[in-house]
C-alpha atoms as a PDB file:
ATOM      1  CA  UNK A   1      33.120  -4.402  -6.203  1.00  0.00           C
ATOM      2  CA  UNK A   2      35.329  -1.817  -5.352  1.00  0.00           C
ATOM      3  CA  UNK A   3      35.243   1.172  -8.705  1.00  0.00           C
ATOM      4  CA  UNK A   4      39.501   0.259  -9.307  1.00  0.00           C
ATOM      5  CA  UNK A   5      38.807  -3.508 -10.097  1.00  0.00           C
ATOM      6  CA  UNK A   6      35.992  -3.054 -11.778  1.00  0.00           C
ATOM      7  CA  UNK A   7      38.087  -0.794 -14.015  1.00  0.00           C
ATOM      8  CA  UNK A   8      40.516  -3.320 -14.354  1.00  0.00           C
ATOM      9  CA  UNK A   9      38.062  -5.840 -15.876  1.00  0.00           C
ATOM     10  CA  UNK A  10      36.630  -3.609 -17.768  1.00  0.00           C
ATOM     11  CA  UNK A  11      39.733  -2.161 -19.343  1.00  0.00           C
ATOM     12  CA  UNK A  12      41.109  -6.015 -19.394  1.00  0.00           C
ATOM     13  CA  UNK A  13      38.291  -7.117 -21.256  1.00  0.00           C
ATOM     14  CA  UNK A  14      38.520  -4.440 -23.880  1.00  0.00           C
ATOM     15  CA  UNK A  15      42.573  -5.485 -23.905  1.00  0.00           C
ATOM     16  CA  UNK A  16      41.278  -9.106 -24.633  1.00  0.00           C
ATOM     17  CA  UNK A  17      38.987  -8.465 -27.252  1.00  0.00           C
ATOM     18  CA  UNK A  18      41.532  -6.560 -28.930  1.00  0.00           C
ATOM     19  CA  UNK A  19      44.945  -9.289 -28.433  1.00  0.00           C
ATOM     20  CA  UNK A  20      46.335  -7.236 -26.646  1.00  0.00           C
ATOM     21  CA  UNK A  21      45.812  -9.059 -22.950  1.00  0.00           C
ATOM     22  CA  UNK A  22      48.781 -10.802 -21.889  1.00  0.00           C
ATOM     23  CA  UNK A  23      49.161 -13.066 -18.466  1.00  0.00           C
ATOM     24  CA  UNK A  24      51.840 -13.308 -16.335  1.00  0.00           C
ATOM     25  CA  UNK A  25      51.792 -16.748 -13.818  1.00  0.00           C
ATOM     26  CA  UNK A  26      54.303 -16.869 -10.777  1.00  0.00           C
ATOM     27  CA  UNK A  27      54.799 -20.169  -8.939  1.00  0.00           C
ATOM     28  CA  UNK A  28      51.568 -19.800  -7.012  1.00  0.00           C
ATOM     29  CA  UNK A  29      49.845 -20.880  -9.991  1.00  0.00           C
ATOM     30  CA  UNK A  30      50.964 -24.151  -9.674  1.00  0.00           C
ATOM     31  CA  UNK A  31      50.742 -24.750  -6.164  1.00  0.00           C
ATOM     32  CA  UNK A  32      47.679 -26.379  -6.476  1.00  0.00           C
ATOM     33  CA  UNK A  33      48.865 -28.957  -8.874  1.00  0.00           C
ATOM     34  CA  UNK A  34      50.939 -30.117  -6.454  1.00  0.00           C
ATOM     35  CA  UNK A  35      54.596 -28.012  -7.203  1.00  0.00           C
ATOM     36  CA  UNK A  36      56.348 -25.863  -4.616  1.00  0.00           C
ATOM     37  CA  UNK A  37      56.384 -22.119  -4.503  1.00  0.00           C
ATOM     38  CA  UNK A  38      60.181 -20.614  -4.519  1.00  0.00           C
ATOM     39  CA  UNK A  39      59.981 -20.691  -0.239  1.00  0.00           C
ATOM     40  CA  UNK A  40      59.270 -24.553   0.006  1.00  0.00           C
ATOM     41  CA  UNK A  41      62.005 -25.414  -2.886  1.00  0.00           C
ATOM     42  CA  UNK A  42      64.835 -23.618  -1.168  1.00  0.00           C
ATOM     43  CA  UNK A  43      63.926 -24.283   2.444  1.00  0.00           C
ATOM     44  CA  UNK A  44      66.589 -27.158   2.651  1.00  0.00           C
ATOM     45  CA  UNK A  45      69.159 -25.147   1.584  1.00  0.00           C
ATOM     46  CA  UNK A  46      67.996 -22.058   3.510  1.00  0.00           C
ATOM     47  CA  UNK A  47      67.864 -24.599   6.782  1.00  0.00           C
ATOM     48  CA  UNK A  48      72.001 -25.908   5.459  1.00  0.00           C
ATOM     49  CA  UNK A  49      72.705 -22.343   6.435  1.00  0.00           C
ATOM     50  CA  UNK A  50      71.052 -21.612   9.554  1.00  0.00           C
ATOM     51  CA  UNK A  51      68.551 -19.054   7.721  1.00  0.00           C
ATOM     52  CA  UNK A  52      64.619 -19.391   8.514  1.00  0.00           C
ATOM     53  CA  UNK A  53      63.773 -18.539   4.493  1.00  0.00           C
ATOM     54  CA  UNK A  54      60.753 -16.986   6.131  1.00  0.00           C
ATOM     55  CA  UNK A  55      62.913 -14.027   6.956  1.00  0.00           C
ATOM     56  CA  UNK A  56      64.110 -14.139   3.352  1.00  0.00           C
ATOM     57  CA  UNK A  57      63.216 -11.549   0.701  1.00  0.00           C
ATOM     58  CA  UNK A  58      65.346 -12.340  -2.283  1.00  0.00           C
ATOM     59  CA  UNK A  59      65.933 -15.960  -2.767  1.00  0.00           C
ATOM     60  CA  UNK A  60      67.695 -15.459  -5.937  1.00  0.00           C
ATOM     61  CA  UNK A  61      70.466 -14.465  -3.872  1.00  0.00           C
ATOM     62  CA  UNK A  62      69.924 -16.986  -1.001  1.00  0.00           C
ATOM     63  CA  UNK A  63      70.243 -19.758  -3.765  1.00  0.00           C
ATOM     64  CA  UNK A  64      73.547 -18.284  -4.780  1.00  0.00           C
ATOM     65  CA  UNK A  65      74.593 -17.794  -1.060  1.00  0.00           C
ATOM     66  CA  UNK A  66      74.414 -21.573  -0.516  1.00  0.00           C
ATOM     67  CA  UNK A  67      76.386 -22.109  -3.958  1.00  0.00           C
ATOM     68  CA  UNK A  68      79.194 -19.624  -2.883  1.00  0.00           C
ATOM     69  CA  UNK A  69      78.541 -21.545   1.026  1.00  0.00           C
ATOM     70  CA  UNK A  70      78.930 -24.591  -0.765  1.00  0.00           C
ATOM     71  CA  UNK A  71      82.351 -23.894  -2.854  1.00  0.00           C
ATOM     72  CA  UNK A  72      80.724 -23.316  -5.770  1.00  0.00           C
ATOM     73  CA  UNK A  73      79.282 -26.696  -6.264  1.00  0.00           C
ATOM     74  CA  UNK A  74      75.629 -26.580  -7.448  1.00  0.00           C
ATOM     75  CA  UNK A  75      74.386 -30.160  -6.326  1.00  0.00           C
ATOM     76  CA  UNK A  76      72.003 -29.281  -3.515  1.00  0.00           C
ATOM     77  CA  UNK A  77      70.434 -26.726  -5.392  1.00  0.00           C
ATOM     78  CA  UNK A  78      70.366 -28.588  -8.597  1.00  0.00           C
ATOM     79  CA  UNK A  79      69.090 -31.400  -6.648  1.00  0.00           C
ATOM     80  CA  UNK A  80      66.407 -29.441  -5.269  1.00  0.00           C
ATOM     81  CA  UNK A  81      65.180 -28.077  -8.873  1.00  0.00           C
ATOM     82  CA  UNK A  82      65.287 -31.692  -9.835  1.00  0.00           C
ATOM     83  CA  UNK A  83      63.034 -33.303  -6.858  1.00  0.00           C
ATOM     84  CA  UNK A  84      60.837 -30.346  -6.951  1.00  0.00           C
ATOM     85  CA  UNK A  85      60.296 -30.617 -10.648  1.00  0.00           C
ATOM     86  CA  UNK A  86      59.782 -34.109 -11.155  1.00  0.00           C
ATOM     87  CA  UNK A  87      55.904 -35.178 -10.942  1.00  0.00           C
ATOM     88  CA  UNK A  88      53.879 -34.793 -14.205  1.00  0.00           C
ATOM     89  CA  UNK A  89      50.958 -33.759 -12.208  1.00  0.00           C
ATOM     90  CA  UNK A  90      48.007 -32.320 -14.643  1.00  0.00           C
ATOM     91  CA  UNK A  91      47.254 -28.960 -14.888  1.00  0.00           C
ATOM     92  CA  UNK A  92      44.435 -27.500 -12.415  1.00  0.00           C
ATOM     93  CA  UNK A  93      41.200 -25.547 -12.881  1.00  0.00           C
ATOM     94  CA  UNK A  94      42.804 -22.698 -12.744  1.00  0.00           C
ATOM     95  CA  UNK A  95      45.273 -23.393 -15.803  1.00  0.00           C
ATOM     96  CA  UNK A  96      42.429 -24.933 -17.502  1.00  0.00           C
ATOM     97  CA  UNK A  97      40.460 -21.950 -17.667  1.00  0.00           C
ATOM     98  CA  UNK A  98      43.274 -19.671 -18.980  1.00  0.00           C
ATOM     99  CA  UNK A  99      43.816 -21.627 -21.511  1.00  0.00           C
ATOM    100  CA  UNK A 100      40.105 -21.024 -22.897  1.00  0.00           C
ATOM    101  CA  UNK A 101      41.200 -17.294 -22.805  1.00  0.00           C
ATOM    102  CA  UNK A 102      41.567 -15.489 -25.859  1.00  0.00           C
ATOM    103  CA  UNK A 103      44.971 -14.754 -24.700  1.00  0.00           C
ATOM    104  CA  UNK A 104      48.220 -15.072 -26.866  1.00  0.00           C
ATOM    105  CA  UNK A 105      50.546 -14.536 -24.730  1.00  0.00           C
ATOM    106  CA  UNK A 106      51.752 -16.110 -21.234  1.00  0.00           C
ATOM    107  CA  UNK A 107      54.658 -15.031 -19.308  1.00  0.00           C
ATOM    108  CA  UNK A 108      55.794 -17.027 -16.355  1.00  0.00           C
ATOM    109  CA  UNK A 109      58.696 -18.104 -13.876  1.00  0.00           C
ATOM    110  CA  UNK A 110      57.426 -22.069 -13.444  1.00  0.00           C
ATOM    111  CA  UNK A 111      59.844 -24.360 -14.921  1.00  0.00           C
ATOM    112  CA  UNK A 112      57.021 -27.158 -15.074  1.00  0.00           C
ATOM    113  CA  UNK A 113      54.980 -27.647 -17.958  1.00  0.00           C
ATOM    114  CA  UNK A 114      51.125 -26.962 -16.600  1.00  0.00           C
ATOM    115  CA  UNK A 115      50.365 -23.459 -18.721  1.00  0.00           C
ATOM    116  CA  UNK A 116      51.398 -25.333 -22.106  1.00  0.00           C
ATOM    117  CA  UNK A 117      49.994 -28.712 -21.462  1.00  0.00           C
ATOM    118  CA  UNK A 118      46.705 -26.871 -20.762  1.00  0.00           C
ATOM    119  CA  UNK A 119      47.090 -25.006 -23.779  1.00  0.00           C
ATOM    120  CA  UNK A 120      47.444 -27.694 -26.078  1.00  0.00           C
ATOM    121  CA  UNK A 121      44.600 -29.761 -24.019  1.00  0.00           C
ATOM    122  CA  UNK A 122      42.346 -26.565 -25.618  1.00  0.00           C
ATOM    123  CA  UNK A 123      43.564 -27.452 -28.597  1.00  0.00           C
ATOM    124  CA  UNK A 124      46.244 -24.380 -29.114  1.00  0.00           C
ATOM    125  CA  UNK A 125      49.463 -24.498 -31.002  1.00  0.00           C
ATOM    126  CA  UNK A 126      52.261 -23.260 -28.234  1.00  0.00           C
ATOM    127  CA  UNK A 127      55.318 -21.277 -29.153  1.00  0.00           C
ATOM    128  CA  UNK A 128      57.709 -21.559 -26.246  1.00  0.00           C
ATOM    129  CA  UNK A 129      60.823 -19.196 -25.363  1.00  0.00           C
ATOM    130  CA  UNK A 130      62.662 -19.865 -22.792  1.00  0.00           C
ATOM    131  CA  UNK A 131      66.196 -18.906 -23.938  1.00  0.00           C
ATOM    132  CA  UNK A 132      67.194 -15.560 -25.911  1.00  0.00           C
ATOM    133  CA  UNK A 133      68.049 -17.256 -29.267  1.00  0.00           C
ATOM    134  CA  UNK A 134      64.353 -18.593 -29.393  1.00  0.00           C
ATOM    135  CA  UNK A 135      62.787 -14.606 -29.849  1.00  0.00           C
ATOM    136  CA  UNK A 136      63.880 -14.474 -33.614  1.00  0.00           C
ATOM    137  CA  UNK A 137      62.463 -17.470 -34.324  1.00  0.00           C
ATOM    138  CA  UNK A 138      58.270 -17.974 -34.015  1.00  0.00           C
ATOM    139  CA  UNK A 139      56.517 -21.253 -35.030  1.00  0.00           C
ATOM    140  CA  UNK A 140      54.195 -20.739 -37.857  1.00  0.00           C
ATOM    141  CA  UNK A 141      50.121 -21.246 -36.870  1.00  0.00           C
ATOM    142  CA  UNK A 142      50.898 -20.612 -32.685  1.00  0.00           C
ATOM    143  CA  UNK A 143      47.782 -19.424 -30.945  1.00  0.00           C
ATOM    144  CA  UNK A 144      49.953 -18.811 -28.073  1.00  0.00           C
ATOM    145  CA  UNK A 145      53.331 -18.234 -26.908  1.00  0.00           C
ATOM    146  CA  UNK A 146      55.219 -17.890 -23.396  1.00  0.00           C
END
């Protein structure tokens, strides 16, 4: 193991032990469980436009290049988010065993629901934010929050 990762676990662990460790989960996370990454949910739209969302780097602004393409109106996109989003697949192996982390807190960009229904699976009370308002308010007894 290479001496920079195993200084990472090491100074990880001691993070954990503390509750201090936090985890942050992009889209790849939930790959496996069947979901699309950020690429495969705005390829349509990318295609609409002649773009190869390969190329891409920011697809925050290539989704709001197809809204402005598409005279404001939000349908495709929204469309997208709502195809994309749809299965209640179960969380994988891989959300499974974060959830048996000691780990309070879990940051992430997926809009679907795998992180907290593994969480609660392990038997956790989960505080969710997902808008600005919700900071100032925590549920009493969480054992995590994201």
């Amino acid at each position: 193991m290479k001496p920079h990762i195993k200084s990472f676990i090491v100074d990880y662990l001691a993070e954990m032990i503390e509750g201090n460790a936090a985890i942050f989960a992009g889209a790849g996370l939930s790959v496996p469980a069947g979901y699309v990454d950020w690429q495969a949910l705005l390829r349509p739209l990318s295609e609409e436009l002649g773009l190869k969302i390969d190329l891409e780097s920011d697809l925050i602004t290539l989704a709001q290049f197809h809204v402005n393409w598409s005279g404001q109106n939000r349908h495709a996109l929204h469309k997208q988010l709502i195809e994309a989003l749809s299965p209640d697949n179960p969380p994988t192996t891989n959300h499974k065993l974060l959830a048996q982390l000691p780990i309070r807190t879990f940051w992430t960009t997926n809009y679907d629901k795998l992180v907290e229904n593994a969480l609660k699976a392990n038997g956790k009370i989960v505080d969710v934010k997902s808008a600005l308002p919700q900071l100032a308010i925590t549920r009493p007894g969480r054992d995590a929050a994201g």
